[in-house]
N, C-alpha and C. Protein backbone atom coordinates (compact mmCIF):
# COMPACT_ATOMS: atom_id res chain seq x y z
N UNK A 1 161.52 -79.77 -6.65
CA UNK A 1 160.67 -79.22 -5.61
C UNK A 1 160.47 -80.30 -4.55
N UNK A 2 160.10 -80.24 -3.37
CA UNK A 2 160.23 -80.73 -2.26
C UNK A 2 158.91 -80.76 -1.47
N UNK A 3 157.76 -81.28 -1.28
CA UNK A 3 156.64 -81.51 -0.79
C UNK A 3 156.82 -82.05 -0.05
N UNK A 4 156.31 -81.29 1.66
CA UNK A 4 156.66 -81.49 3.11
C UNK A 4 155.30 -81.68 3.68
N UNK A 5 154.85 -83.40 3.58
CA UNK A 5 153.85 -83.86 4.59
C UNK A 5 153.81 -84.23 5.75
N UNK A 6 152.45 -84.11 6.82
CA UNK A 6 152.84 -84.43 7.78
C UNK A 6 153.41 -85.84 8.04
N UNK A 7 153.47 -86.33 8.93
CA UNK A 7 154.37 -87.76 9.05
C UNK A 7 153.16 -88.31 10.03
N UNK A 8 152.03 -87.73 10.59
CA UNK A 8 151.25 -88.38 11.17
C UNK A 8 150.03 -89.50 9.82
N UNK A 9 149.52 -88.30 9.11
CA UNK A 9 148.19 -88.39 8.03
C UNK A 9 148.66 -88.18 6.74
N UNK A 10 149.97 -87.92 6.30
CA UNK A 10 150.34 -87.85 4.96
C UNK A 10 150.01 -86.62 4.36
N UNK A 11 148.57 -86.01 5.14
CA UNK A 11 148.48 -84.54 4.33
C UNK A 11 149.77 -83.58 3.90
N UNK A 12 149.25 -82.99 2.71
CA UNK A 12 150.64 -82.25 2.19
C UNK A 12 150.23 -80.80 3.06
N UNK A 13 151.34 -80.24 3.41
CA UNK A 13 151.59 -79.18 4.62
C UNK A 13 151.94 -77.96 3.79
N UNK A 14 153.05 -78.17 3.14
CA UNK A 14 154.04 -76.51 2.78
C UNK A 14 154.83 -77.00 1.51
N UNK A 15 155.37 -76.52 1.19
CA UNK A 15 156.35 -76.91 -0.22
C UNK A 15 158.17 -75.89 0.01
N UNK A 16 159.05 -76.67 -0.52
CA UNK A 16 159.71 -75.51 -0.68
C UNK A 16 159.84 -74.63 -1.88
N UNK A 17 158.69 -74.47 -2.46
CA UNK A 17 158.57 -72.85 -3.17
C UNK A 17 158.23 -72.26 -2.33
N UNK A 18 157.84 -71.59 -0.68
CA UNK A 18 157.66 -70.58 0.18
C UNK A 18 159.31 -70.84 0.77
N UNK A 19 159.34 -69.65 1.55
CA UNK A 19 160.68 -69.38 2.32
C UNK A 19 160.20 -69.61 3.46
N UNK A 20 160.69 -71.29 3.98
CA UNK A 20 160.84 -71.81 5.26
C UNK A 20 161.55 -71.35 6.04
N UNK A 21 160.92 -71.03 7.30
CA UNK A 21 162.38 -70.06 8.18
C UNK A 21 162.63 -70.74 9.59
N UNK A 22 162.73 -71.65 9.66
CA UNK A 22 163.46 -72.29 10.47
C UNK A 22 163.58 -71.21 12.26
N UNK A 23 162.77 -71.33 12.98
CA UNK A 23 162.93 -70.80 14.35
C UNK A 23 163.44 -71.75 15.48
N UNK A 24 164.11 -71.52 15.97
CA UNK A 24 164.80 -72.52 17.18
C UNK A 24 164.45 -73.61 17.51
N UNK A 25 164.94 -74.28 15.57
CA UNK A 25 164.40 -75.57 15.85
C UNK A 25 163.77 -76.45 16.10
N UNK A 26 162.25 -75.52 15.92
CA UNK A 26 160.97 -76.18 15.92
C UNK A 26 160.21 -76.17 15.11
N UNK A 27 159.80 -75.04 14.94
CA UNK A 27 159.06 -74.92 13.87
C UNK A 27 159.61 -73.86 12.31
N UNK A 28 158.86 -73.91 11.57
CA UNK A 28 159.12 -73.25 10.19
C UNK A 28 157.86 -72.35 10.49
N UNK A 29 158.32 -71.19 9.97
CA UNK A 29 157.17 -69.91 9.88
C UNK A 29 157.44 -69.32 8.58
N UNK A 30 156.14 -69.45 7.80
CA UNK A 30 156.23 -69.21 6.22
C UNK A 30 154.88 -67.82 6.33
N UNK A 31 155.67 -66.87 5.52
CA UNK A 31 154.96 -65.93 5.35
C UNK A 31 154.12 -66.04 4.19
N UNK A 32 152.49 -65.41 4.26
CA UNK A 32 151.69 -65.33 3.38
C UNK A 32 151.21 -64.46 2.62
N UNK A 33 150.56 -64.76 1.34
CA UNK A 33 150.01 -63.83 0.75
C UNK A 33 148.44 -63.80 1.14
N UNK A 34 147.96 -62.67 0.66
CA UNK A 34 146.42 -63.10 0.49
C UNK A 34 146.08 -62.85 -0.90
N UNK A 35 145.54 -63.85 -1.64
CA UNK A 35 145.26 -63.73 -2.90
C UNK A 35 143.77 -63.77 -3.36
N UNK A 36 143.60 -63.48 -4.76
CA UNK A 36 141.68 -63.67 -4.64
C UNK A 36 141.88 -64.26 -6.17
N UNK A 37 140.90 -65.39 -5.45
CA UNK A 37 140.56 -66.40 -6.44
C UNK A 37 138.77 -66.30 -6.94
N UNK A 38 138.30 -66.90 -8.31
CA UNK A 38 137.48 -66.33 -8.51
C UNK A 38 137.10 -65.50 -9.54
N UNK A 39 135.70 -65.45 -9.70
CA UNK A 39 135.74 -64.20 -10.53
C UNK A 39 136.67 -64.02 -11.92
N UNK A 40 136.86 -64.88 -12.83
CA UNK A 40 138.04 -64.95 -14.00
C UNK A 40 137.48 -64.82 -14.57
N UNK A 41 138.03 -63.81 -15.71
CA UNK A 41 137.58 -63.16 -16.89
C UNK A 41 138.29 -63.61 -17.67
N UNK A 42 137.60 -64.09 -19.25
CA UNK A 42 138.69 -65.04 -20.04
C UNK A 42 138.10 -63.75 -21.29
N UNK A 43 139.13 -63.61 -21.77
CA UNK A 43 138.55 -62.62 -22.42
C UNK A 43 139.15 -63.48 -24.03
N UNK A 44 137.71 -63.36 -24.78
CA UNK A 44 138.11 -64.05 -26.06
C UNK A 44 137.86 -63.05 -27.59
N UNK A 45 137.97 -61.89 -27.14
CA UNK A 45 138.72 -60.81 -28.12
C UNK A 45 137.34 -60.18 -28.62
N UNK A 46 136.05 -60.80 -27.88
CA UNK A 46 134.75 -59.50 -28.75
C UNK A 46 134.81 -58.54 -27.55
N UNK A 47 133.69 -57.46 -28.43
CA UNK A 47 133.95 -56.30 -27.37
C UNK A 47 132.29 -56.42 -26.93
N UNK A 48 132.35 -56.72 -25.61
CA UNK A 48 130.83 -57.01 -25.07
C UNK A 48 129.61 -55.72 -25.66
N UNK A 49 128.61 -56.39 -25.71
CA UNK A 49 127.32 -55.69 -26.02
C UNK A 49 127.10 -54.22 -24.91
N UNK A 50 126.90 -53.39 -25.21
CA UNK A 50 126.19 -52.51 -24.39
C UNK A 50 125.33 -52.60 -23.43
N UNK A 51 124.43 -53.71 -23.73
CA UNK A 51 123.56 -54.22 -22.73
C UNK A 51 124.69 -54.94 -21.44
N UNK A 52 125.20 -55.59 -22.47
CA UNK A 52 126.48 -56.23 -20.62
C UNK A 52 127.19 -55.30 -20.40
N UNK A 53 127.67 -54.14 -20.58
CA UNK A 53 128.46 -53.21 -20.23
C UNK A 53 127.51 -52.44 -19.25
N UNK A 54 126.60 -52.57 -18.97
CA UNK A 54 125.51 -51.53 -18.33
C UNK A 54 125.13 -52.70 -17.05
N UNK A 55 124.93 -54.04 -17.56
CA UNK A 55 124.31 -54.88 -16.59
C UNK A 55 125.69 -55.17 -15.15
N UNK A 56 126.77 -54.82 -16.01
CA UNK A 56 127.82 -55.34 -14.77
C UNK A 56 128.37 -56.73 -14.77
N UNK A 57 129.24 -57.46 -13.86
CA UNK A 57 129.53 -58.46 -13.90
C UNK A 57 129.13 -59.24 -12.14
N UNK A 58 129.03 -59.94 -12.06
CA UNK A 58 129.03 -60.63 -10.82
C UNK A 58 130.30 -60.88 -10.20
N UNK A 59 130.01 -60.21 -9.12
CA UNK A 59 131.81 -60.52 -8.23
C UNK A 59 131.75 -61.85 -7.55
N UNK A 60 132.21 -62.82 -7.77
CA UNK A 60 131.87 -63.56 -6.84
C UNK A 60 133.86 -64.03 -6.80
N UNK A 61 134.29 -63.41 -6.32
CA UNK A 61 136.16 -63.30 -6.09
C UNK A 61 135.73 -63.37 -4.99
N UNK A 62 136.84 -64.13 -4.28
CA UNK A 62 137.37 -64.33 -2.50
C UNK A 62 138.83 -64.48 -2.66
N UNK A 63 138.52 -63.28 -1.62
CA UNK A 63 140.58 -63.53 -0.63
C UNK A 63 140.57 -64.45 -0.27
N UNK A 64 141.27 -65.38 -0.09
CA UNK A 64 142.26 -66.08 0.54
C UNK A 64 143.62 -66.31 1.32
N UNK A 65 143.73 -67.21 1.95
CA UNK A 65 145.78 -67.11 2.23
C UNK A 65 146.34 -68.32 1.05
N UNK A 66 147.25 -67.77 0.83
CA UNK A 66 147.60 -68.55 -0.54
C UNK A 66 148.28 -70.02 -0.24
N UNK A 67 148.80 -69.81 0.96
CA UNK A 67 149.24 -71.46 1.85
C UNK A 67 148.09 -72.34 2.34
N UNK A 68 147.20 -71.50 3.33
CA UNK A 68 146.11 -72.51 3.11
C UNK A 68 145.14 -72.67 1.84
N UNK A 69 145.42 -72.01 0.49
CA UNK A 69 144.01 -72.40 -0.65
C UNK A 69 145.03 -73.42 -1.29
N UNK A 70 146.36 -73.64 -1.31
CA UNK A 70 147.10 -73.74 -2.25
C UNK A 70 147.51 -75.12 -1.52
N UNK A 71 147.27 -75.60 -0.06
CA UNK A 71 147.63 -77.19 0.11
C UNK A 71 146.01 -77.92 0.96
N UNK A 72 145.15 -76.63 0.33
CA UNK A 72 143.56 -77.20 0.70
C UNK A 72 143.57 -77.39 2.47
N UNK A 73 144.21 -76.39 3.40
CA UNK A 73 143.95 -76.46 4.89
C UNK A 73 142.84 -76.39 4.80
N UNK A 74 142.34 -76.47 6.39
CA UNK A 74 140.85 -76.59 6.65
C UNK A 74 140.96 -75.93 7.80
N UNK A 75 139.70 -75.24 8.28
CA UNK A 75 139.84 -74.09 9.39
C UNK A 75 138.96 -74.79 10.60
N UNK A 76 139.52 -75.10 11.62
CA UNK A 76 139.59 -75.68 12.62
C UNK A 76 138.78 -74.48 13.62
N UNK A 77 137.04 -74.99 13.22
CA UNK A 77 136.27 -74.16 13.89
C UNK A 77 134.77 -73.70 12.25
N UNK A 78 134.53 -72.65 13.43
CA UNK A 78 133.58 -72.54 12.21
C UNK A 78 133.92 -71.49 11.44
N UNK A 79 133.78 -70.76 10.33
CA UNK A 79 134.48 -70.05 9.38
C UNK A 79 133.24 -68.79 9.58
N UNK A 80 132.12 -69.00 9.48
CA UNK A 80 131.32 -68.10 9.12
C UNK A 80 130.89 -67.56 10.62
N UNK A 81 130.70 -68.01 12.23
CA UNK A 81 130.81 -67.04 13.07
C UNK A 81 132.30 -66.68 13.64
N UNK A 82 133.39 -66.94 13.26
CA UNK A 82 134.57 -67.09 13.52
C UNK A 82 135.11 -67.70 14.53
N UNK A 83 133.89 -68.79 15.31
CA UNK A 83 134.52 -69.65 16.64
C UNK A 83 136.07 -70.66 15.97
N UNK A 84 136.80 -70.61 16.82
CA UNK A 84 137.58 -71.31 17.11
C UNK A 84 137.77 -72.63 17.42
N UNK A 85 138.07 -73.62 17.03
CA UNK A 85 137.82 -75.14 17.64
C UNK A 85 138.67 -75.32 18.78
N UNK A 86 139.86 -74.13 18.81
CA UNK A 86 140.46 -74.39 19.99
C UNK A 86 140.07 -72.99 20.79
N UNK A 87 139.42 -72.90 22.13
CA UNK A 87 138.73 -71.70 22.35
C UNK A 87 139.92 -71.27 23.60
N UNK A 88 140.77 -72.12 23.76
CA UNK A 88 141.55 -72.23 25.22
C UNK A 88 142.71 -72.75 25.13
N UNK A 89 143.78 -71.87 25.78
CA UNK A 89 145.06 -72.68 25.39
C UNK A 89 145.31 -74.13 26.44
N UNK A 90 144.18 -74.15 27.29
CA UNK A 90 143.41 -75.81 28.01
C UNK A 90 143.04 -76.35 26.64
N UNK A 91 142.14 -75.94 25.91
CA UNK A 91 141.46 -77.02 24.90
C UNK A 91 143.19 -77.16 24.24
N UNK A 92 143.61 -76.49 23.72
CA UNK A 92 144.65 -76.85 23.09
C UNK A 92 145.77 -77.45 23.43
N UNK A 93 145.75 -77.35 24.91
CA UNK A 93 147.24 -78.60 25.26
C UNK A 93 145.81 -80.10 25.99
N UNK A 94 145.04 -79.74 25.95
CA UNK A 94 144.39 -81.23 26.65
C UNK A 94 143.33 -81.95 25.68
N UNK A 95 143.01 -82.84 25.55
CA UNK A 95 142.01 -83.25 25.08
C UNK A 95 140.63 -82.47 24.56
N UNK A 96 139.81 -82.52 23.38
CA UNK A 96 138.71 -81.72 23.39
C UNK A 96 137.49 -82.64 23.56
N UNK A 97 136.61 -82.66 23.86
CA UNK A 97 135.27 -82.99 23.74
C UNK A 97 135.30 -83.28 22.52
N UNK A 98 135.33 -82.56 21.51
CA UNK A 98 135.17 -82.39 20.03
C UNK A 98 135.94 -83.80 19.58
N UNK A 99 136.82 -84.42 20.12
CA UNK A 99 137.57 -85.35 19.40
C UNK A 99 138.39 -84.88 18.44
N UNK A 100 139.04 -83.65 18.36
CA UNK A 100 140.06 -83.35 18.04
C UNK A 100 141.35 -83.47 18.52
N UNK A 101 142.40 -84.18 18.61
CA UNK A 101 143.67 -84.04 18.91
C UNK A 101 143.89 -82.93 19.65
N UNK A 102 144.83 -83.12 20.58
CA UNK A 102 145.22 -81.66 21.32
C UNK A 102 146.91 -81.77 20.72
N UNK A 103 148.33 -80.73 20.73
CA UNK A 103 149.27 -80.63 20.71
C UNK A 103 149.97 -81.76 21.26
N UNK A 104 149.58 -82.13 22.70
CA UNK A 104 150.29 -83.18 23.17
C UNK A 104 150.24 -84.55 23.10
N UNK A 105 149.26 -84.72 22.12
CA UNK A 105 148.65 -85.89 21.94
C UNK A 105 149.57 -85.92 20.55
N UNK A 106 149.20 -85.06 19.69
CA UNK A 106 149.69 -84.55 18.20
C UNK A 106 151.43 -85.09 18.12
N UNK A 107 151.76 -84.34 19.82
CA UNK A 107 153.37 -84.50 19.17
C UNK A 107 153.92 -85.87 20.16
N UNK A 108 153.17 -86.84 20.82
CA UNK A 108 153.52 -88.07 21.20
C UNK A 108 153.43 -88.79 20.12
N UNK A 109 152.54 -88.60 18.57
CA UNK A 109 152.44 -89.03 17.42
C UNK A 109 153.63 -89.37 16.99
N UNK A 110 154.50 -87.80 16.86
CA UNK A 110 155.43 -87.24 16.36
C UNK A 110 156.73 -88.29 16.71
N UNK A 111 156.99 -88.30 17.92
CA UNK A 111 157.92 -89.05 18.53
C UNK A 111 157.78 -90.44 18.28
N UNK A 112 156.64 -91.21 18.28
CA UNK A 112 156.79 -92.52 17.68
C UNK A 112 157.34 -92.55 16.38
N UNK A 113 156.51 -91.58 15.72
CA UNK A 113 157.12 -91.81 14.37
C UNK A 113 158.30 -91.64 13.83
N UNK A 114 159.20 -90.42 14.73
CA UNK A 114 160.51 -90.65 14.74
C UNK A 114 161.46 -91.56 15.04
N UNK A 115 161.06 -92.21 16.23
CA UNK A 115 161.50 -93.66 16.72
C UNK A 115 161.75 -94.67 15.68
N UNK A 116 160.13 -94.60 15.29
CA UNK A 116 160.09 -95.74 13.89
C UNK A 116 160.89 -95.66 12.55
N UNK A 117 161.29 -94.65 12.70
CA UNK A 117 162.14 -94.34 11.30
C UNK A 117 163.83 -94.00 11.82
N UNK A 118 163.84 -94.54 13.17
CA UNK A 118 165.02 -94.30 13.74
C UNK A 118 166.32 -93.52 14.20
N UNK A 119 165.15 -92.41 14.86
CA UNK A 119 166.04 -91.47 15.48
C UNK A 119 166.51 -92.00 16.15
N UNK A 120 167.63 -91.28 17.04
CA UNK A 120 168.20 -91.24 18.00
C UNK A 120 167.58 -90.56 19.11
N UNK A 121 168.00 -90.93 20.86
CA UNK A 121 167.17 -90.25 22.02
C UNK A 121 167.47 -88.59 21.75
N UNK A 122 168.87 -88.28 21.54
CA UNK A 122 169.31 -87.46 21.20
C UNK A 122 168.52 -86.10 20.33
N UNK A 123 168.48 -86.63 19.21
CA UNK A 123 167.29 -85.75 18.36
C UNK A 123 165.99 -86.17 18.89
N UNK A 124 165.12 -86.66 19.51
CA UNK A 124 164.28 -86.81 20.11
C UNK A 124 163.98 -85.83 21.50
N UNK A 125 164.93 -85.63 22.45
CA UNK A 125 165.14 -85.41 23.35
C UNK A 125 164.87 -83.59 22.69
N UNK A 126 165.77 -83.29 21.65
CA UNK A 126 165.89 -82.04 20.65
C UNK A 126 164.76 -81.46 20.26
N UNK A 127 163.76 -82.18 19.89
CA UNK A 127 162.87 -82.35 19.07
C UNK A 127 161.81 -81.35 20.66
N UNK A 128 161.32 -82.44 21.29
CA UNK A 128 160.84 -82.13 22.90
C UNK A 128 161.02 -80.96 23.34
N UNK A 129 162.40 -80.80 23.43
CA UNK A 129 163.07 -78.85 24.41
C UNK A 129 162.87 -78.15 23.37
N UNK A 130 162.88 -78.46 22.12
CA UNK A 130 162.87 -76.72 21.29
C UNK A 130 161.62 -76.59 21.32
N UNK A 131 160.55 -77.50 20.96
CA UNK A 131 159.29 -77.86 20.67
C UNK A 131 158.02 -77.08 22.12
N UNK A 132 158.59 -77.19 23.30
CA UNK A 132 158.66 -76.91 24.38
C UNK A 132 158.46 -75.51 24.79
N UNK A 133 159.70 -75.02 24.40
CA UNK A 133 160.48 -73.68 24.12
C UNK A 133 159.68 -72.46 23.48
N UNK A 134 159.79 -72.92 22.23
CA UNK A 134 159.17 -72.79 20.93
C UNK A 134 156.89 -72.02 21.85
N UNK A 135 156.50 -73.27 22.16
CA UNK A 135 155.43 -72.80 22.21
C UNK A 135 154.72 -72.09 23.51
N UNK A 136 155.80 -72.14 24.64
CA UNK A 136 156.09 -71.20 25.75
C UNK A 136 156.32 -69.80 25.51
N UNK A 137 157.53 -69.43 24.44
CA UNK A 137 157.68 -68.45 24.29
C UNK A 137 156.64 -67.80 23.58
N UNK A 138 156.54 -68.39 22.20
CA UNK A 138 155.76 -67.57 20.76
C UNK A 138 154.04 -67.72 21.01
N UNK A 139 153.98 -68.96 21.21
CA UNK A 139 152.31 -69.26 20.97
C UNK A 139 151.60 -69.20 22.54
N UNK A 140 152.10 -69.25 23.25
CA UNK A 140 151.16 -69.20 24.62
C UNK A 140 150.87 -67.84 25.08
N UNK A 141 151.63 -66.74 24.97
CA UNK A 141 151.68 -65.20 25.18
C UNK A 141 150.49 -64.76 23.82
N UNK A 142 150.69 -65.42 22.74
CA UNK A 142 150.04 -64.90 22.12
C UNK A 142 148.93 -66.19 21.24
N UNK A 143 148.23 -66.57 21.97
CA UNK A 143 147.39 -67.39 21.76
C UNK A 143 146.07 -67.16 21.35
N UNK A 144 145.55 -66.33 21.52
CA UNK A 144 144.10 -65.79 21.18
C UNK A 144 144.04 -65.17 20.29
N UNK A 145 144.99 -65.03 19.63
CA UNK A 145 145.90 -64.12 17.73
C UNK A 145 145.43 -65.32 17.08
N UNK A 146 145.72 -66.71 17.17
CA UNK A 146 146.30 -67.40 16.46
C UNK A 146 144.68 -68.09 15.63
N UNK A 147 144.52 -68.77 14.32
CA UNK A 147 143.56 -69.26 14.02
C UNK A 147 144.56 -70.96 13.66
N UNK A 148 143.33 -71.96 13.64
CA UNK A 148 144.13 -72.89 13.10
C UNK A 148 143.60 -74.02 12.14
N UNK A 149 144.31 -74.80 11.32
CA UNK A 149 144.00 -75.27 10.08
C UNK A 149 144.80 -76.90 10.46
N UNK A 150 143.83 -77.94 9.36
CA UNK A 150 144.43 -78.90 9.53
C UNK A 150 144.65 -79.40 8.39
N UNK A 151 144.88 -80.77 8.21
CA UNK A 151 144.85 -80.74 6.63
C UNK A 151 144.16 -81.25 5.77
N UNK A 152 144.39 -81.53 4.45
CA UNK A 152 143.33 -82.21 3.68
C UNK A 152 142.35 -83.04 4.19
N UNK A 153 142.77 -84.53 4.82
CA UNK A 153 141.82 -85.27 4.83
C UNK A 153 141.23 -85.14 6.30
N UNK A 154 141.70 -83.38 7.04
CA UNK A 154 140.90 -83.33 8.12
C UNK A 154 141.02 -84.56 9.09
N UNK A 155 142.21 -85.62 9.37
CA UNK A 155 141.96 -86.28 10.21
C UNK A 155 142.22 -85.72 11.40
N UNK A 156 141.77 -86.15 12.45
CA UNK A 156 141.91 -85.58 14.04
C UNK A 156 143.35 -85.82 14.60
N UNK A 157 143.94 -86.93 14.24
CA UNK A 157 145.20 -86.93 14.53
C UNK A 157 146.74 -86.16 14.26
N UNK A 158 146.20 -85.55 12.86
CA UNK A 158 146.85 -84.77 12.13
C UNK A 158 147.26 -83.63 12.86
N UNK A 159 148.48 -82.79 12.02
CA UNK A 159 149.23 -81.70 12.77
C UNK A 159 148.16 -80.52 12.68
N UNK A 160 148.18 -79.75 13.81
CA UNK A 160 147.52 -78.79 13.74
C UNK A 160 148.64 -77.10 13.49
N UNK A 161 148.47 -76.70 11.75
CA UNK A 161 149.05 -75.46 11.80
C UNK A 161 148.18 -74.54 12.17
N UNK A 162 149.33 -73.42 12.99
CA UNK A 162 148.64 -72.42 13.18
C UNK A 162 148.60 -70.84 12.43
N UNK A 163 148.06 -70.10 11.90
CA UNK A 163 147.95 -69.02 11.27
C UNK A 163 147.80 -67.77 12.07
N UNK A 164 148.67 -66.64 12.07
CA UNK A 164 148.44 -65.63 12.89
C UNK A 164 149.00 -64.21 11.83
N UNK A 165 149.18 -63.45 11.98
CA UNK A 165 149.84 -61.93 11.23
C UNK A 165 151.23 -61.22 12.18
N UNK A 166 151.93 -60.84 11.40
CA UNK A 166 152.85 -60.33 11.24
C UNK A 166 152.63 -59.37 12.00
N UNK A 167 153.49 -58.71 12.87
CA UNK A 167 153.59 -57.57 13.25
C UNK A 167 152.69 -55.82 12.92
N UNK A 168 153.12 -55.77 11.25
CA UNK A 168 152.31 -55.20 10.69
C UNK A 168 150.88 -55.19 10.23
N UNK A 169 150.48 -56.02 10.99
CA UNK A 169 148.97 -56.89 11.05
C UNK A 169 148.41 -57.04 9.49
N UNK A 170 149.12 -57.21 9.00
CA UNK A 170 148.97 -57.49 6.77
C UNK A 170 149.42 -58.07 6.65
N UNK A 171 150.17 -58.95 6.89
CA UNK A 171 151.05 -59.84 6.17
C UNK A 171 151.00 -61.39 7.64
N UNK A 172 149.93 -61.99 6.60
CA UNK A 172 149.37 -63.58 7.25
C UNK A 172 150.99 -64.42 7.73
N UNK A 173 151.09 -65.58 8.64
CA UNK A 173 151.70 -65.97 8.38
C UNK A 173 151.28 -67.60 9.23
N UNK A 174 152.10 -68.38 8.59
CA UNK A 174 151.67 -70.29 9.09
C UNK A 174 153.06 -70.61 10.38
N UNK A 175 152.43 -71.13 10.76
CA UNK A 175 153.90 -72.22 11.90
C UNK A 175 153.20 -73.14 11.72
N UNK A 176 154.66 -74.01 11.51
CA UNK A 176 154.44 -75.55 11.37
C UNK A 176 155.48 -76.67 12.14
N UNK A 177 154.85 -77.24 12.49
CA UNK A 177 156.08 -78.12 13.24
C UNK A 177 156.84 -78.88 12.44
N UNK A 178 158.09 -78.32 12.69
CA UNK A 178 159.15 -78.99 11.58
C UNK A 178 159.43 -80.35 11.94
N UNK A 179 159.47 -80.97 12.58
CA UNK A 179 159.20 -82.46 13.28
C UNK A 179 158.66 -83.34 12.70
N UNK A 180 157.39 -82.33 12.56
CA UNK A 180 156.12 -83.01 11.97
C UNK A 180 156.13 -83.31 10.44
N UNK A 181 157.03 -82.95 9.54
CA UNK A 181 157.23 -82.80 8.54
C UNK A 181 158.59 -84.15 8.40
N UNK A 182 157.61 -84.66 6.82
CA UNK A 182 158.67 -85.03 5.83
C UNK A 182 158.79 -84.86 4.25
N UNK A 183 160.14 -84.85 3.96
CA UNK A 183 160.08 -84.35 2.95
C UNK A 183 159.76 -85.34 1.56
N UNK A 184 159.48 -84.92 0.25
CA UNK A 184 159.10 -86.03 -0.70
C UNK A 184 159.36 -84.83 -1.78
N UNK A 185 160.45 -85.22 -2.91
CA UNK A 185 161.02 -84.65 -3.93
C UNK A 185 159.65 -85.01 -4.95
N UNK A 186 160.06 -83.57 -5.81
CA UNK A 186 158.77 -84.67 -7.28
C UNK A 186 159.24 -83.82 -8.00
């Protein structure tokens, strides 16, 4: 198996147990589940009292997306009135108040760190136009869809994925900057 962290903060991102799909060379878009965690019943073979059969059980189960419960994202904003940390596709290509990283800050990261591990201008240059491309076409038309997550240790510098739905508005899905990613076998 193959554990794909970012290359800025080390947070772990995606794995290849999901089906990475590779879009014009920028990013990977992994489709999600929503799963519910919670609420586990261990059942150890008595047959409950009548009195608990009448009293009920406590639900306390939550949905989830199984990519962000499963590499611990963090939701970039507040969860419980559903603000956004990025409210503007301005907050999101420029600097925030908040001291969050913006994209362009995120992927000048990106490029050093490729440098440092010794790309070429070439794949660099690659990296830039699809990257470019990529969030002109998909994410700027549809920007106010999108929610976004960072990673474990929540640093500000870190890649910011974004989460939006499928066509069929059921079926969650992540973009990630493939750039931003390296890989680590285990």
């Amino acid at each position: 198996m193959i554990i794909y962290k970012d290359i800025v903060t080390g947070d772990e991102i995606i794995s290849d147990t999901y089906n990475l799909i590779e879009k014009e060379d920028a990013v990977y878009e992994v489709d999600c589940k929503k799963v519910t965690i919670g609420n586990d019943n261990i059942d150890i073979g008595a047959n409950p009292s009548a009195e608990e059969a009448e009293e009920g059980v406590d639900d306390n189960s939550k949905q989830v997306i199984d990519v962000v419960h499963g590499f611990r994202l963090n939701f970039l904003g507040d969860e419980a009135s559903g603000t956004r940390a990025f409210g503007t596709q301005k907050d999101y290509m420029g600097q925030l108040k908040s001291g969050l990283n913006s994209i362009a800050t995120y992927m000048k990261k990106v490029v050093a760190k490729l440098k440092e591990g010794g790309a070429d201008e070439d794949k660099i240059k690659a990296f830039q136009s699809s990257t470019q491309n990529y969030f002109t076409k998909h994410i700027k038309p549809n920007f106010k869809d999108f929610d976004f997550y960072t990673g474990e240790s929540m640093d500000p510098d870190g890649m910011v994925v974004l989460l939006n739905y499928r066509e069929d508005g059921i079926t969650p899905y992540v973009i990630i900057w493939k750039y931003g990613l390296e890989g680590m076998k285990v």
